[in-house]
C-alpha atoms as a PDB file:
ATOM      1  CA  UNK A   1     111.786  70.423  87.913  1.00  0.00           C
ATOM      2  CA  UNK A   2     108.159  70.508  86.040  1.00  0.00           C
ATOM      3  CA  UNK A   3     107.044  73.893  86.122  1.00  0.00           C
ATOM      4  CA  UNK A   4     103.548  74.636  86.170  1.00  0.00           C
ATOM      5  CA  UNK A   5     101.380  78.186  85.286  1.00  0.00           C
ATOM      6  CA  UNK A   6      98.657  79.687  87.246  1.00  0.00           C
ATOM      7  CA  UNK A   7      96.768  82.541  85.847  1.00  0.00           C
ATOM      8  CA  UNK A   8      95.284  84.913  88.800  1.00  0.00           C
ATOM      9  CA  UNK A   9      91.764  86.537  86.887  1.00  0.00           C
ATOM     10  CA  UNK A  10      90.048  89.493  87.934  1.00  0.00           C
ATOM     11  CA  UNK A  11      86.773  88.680  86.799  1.00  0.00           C
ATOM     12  CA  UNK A  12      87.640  87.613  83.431  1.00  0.00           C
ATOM     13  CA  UNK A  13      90.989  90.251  83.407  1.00  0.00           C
ATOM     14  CA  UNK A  14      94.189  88.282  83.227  1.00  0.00           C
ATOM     15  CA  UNK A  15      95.982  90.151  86.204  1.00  0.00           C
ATOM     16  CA  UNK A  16      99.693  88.006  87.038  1.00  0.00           C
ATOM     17  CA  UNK A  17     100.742  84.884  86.442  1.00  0.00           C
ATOM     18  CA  UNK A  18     102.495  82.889  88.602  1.00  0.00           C
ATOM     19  CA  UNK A  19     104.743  79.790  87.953  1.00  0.00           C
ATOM     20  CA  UNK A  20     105.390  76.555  90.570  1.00  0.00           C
ATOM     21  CA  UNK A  21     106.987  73.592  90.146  1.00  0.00           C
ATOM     22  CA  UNK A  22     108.074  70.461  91.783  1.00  0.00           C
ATOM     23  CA  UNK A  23     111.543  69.238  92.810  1.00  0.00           C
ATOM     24  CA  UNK A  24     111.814  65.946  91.851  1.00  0.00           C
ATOM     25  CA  UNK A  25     114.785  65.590  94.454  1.00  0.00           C
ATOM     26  CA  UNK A  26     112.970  65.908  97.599  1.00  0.00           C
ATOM     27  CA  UNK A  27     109.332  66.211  96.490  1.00  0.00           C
ATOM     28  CA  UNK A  28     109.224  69.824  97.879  1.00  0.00           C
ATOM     29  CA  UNK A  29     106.700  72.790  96.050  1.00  0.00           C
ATOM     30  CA  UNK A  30     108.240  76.100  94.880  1.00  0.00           C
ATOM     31  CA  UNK A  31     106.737  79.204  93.543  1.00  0.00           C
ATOM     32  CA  UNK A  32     109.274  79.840  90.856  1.00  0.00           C
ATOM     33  CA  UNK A  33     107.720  83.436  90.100  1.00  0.00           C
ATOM     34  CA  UNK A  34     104.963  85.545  90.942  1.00  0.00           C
ATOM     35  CA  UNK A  35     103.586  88.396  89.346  1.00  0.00           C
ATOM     36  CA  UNK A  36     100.437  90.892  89.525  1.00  0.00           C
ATOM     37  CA  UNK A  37     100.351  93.178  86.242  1.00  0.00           C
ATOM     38  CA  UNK A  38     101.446  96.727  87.477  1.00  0.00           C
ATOM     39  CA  UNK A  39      98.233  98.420  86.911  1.00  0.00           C
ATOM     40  CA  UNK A  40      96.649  95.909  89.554  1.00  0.00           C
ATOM     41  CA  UNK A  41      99.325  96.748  92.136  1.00  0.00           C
ATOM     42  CA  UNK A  42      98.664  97.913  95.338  1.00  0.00           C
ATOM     43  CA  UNK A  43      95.299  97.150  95.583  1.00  0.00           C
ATOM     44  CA  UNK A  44      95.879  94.182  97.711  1.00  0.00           C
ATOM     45  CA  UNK A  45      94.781  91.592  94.642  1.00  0.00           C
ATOM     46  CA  UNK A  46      98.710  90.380  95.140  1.00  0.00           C
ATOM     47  CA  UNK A  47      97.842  89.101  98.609  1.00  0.00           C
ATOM     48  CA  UNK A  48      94.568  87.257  97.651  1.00  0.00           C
ATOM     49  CA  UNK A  49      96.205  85.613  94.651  1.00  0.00           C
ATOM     50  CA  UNK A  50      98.906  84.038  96.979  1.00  0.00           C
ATOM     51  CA  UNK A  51      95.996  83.293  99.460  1.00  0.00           C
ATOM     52  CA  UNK A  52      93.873  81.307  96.235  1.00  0.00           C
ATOM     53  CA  UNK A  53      97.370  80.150  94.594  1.00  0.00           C
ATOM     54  CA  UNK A  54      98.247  78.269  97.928  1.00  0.00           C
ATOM     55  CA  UNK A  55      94.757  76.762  98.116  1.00  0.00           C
ATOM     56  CA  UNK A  56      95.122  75.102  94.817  1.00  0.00           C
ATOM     57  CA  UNK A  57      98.515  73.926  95.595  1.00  0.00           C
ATOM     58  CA  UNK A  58      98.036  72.437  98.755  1.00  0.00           C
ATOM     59  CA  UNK A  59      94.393  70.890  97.339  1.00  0.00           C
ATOM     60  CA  UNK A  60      95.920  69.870  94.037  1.00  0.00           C
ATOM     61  CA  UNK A  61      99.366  68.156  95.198  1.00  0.00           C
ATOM     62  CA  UNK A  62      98.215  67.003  98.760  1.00  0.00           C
ATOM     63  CA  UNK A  63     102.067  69.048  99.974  1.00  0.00           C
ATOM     64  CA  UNK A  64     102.903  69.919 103.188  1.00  0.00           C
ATOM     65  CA  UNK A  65     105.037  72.923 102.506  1.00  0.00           C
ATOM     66  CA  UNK A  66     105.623  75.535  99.142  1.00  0.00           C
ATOM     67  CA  UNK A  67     108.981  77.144  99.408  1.00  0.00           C
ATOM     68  CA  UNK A  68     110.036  80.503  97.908  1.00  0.00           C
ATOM     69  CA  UNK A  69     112.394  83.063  97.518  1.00  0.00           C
ATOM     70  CA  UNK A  70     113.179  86.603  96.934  1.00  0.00           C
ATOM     71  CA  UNK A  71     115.657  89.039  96.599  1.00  0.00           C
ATOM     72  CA  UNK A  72     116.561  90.715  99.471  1.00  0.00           C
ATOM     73  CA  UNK A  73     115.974  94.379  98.889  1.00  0.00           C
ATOM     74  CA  UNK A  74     112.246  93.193  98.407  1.00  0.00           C
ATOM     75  CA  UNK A  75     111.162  94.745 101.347  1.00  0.00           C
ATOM     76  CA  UNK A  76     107.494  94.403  99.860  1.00  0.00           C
ATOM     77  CA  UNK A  77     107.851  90.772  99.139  1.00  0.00           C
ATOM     78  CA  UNK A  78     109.193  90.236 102.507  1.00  0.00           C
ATOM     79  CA  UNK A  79     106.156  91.485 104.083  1.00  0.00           C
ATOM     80  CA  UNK A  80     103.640  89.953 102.016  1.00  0.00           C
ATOM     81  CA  UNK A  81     105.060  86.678 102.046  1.00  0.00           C
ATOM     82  CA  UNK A  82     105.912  86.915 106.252  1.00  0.00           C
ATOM     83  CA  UNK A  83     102.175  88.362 106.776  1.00  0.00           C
ATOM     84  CA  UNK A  84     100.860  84.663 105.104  1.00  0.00           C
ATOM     85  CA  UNK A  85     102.967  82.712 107.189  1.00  0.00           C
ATOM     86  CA  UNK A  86     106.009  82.254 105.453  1.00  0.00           C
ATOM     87  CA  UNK A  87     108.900  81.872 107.885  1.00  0.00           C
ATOM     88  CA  UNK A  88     112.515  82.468 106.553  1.00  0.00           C
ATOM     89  CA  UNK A  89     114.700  78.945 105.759  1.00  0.00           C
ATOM     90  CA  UNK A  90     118.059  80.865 104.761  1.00  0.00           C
ATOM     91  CA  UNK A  91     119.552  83.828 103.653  1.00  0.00           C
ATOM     92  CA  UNK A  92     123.292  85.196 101.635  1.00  0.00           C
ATOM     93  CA  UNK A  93     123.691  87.886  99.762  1.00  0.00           C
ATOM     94  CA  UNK A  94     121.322  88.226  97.366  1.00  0.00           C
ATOM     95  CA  UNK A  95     118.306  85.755  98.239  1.00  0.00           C
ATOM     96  CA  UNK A  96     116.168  85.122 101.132  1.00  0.00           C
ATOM     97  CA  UNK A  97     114.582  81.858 100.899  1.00  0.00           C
ATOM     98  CA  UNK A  98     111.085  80.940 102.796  1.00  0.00           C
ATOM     99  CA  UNK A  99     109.186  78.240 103.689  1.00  0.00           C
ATOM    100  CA  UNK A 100     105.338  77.740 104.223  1.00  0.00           C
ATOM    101  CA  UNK A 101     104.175  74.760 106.457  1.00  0.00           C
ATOM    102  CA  UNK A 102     101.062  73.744 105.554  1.00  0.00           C
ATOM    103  CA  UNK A 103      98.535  72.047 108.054  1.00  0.00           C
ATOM    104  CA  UNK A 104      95.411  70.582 108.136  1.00  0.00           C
END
């Protein structure tokens, strides 16, 4: 895979950091990790970093979809992801594994 950073900025604050990448298999986009500092939590700057990090994906790469995953006791990733459209692809024991479709 080539991983690639994003940097979410408040202003000029470095607030998370995210990290996606490419499968070279299939062609497909994952967000490998995303974080929001824990002083900037809560405040719904989470939500509008995934909003602007999917922007620049779909913009940059021209993709169709951006896949992700998350542990299963997540509940709050669960919702944040589900609330943006992310519908879940598969599940076991310790993952859940969602897909965004992206259209024009």
């Amino acid at each position: 895979m080539q991983f690639q950073p994003y940097f979410h900025l408040l202003d000029d604050e470095l607030i998370g950091f995210t990290v996606y990448a490419t499968d070279p298999e299939d062609g497909n986009y994952w967000i490998m990790a995303f974080m929001i500092d824990k002083h900037h939590q809560n405040k719904g700057y989470g939500k509008l970093a995934m909003i602007k990090l999917i922007a620049f994906i779909k913009e940059m790469h021209g993709c169709d979809k951006i896949i992700l995953g998350h542990r299963v006791e997540n509940e709050l990733a669960a919702r944040l992801y589900s609330s943006l459209g992310f519908k879940e692809i598969s599940r076991n024991e310790h993952e859940i594994t969602r897909c965004l479709e992206l259209l024009d």
